[in-house]
Structures are given as structure tokens and as C-alpha cells.
Protein backbone atom coordinates (compact mmCIF):
# COMPACT_ATOMS: atom_id res chain seq x y z
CA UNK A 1 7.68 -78.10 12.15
CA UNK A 2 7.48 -74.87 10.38
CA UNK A 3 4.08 -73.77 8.72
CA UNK A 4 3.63 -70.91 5.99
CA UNK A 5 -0.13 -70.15 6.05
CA UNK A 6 -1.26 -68.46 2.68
CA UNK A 7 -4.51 -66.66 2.02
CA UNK A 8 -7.22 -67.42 -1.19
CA UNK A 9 -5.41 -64.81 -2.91
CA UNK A 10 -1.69 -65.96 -2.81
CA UNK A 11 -2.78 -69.54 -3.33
CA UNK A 12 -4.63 -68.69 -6.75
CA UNK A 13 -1.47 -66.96 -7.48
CA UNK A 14 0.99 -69.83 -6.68
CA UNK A 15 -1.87 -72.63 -8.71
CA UNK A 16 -2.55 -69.54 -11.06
CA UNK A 17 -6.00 -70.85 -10.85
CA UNK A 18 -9.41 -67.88 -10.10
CA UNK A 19 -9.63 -67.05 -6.62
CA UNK A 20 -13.17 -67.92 -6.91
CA UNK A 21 -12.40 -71.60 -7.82
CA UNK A 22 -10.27 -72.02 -4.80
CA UNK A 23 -12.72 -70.35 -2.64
CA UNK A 24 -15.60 -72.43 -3.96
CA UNK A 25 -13.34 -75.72 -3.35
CA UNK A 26 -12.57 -74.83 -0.14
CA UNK A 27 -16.42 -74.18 1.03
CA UNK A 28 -17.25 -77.07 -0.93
CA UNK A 29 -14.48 -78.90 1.47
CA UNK A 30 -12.40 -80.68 -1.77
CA UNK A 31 -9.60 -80.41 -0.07
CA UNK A 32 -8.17 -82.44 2.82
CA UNK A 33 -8.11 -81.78 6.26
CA UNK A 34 -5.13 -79.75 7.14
CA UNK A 35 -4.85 -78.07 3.79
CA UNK A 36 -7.10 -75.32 4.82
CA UNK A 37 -9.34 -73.88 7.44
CA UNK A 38 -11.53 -70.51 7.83
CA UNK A 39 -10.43 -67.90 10.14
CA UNK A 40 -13.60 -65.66 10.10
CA UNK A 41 -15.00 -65.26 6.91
CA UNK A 42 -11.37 -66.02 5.20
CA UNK A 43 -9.66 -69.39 4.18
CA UNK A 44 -6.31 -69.76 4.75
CA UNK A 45 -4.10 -72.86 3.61
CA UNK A 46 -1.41 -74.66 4.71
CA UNK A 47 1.48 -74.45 1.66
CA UNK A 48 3.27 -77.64 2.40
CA UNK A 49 0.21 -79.76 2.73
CA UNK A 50 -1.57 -77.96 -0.07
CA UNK A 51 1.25 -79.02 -2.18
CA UNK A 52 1.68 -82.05 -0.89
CA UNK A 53 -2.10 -83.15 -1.71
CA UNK A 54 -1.63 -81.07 -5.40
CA UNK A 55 0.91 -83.34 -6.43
CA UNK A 56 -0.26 -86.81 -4.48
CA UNK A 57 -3.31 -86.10 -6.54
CA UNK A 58 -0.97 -85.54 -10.10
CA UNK A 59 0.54 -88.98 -9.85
């Protein structure tokens, strides 16, 4: 199973959404288990599963 791990940055990019906003969803843990996890003091996010749960939650 391959894995591309993006940081806050790239994924406000890819959702063009404020880094902030993902940052404060991630500490305020609205997304899923194995979309994203801290490493230190930065999140970083699983794309497939992020995507998956984006578009799970569209339909």
C-alpha cells in the first residue's frame, strides 16, 4: 500500500481552504483516524484517506 503524507500547508493548498482552519480541525480531532496525526508540533495527513473521508462526507 503506498502512502503520500502531506503537511498543513500542502493540504490547505490541495482543499484551498486557510491553513489555520485545517490546523484548528485537526487539534480539534474532526477528522478521522488515519487521516492525520502530529509528528512533533506538526500535522501531517494521509492524502488518500483525507480524500477519501472529503468526498464520503460530499455525498
Amino acid at each position: 500500500m503506498s502512502y503520500e503524507i502531506l503537511n498543513t500547508k500542502e493540504v490547505a493548498k490541495l482543499l484551498k481552504a486557510d491553513i489555520r482552519t485545517i490546523q484548528r480541525n485537526a487539534d480539534a480531532g474532526k477528522y478521522p483516524k488515519g487521516v492525520c496525526g502530529k509528528h512533533g508540533r506538526h500535522w501531517l495527513f494521509n492524502r488518500i484517506k483525507l480524500m477519501e473521508y472529503i468526498f464520503n462526507e460530499c455525498v
